[in-house]
Structures are given as structure tokens and as C-alpha cells.
Protein backbone atom coordinates (compact mmCIF):
# COMPACT_ATOMS: atom_id res chain seq x y z
CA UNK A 1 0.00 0.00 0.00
CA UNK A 2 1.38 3.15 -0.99
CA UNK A 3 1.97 6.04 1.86
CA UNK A 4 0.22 9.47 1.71
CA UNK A 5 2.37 12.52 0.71
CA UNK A 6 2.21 15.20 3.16
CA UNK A 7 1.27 17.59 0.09
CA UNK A 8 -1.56 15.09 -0.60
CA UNK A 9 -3.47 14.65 2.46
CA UNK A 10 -2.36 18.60 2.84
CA UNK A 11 -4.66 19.45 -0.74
CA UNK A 12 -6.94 16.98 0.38
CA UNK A 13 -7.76 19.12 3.89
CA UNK A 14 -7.96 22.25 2.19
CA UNK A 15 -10.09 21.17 -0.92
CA UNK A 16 -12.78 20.16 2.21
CA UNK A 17 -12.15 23.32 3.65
CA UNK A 18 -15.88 25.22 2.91
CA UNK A 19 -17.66 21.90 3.29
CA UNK A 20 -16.62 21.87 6.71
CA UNK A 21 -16.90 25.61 7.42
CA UNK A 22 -20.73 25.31 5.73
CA UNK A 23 -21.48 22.20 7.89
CA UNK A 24 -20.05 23.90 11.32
CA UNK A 25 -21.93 26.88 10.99
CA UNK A 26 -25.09 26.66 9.16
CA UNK A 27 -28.45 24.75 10.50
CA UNK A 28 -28.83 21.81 8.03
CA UNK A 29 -25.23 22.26 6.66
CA UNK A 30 -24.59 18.53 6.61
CA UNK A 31 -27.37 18.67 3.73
CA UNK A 32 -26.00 21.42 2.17
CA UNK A 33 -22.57 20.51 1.98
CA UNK A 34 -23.28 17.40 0.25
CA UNK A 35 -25.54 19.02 -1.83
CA UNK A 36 -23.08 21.19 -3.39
CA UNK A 37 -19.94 18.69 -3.18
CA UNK A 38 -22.44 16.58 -5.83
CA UNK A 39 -22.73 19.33 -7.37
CA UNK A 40 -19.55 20.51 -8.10
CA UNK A 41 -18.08 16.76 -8.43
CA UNK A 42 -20.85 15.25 -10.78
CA UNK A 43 -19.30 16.44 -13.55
CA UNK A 44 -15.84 14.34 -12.90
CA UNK A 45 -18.21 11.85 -11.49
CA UNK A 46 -19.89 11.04 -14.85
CA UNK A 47 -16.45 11.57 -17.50
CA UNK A 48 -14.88 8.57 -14.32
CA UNK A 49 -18.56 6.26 -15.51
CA UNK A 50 -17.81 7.03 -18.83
CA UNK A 51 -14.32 5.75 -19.20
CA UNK A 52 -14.60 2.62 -17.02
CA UNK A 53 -17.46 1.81 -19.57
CA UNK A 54 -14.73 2.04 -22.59
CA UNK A 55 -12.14 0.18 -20.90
């Protein structure tokens, strides 16, 4: 198993960054920030469905 890169798990913290801050500090923000991390990640979501189907 390959070993996490400091600068990966680093990117990885702040790419959750506004989740977190909308889940901490809105009512329903759980919801929310899912909401909008499907949002913004269906896109790469759908282009990952369509090459596995290819291959």
C-alpha cells in the first residue's frame, strides 16, 4: 500500500475546507454541503462512468 504525501493529504484538507466551514456553521449544513460537493463533483463523477465503460 502506498503512503500518503504530506502535500496530498495537505490538498486533500484544504479542498474540504468550505464543506466543513458550511457544515459547522449553518443549521442543516450537513445537507447542504453534500448538496453542493455533488454538485460541483458530478461532472468528474460522470467523464470517471464514462471511461470505465470504454475500458
Amino acid at each position: 500500500m502506498k503512503a500518503l504525501q504530506p502535500g496530498t493529504m495537505l490538498n486533500a484538507l484544504r479542498a474540504m475546507g468550505p464543506y466543513v466551514a458550511l457544515e459547522l456553521f449553518m443549521p442543516g449544513g450537513t445537507v447542504l454541503a453534500l448538496l453542493l460537493w455533488f454538485a460541483r463533483n458530478r461532472r468528474a463523477a460522470r467523464a470517471l462512468e464514462v471511461a470505465q465503460a470504454q475500458a
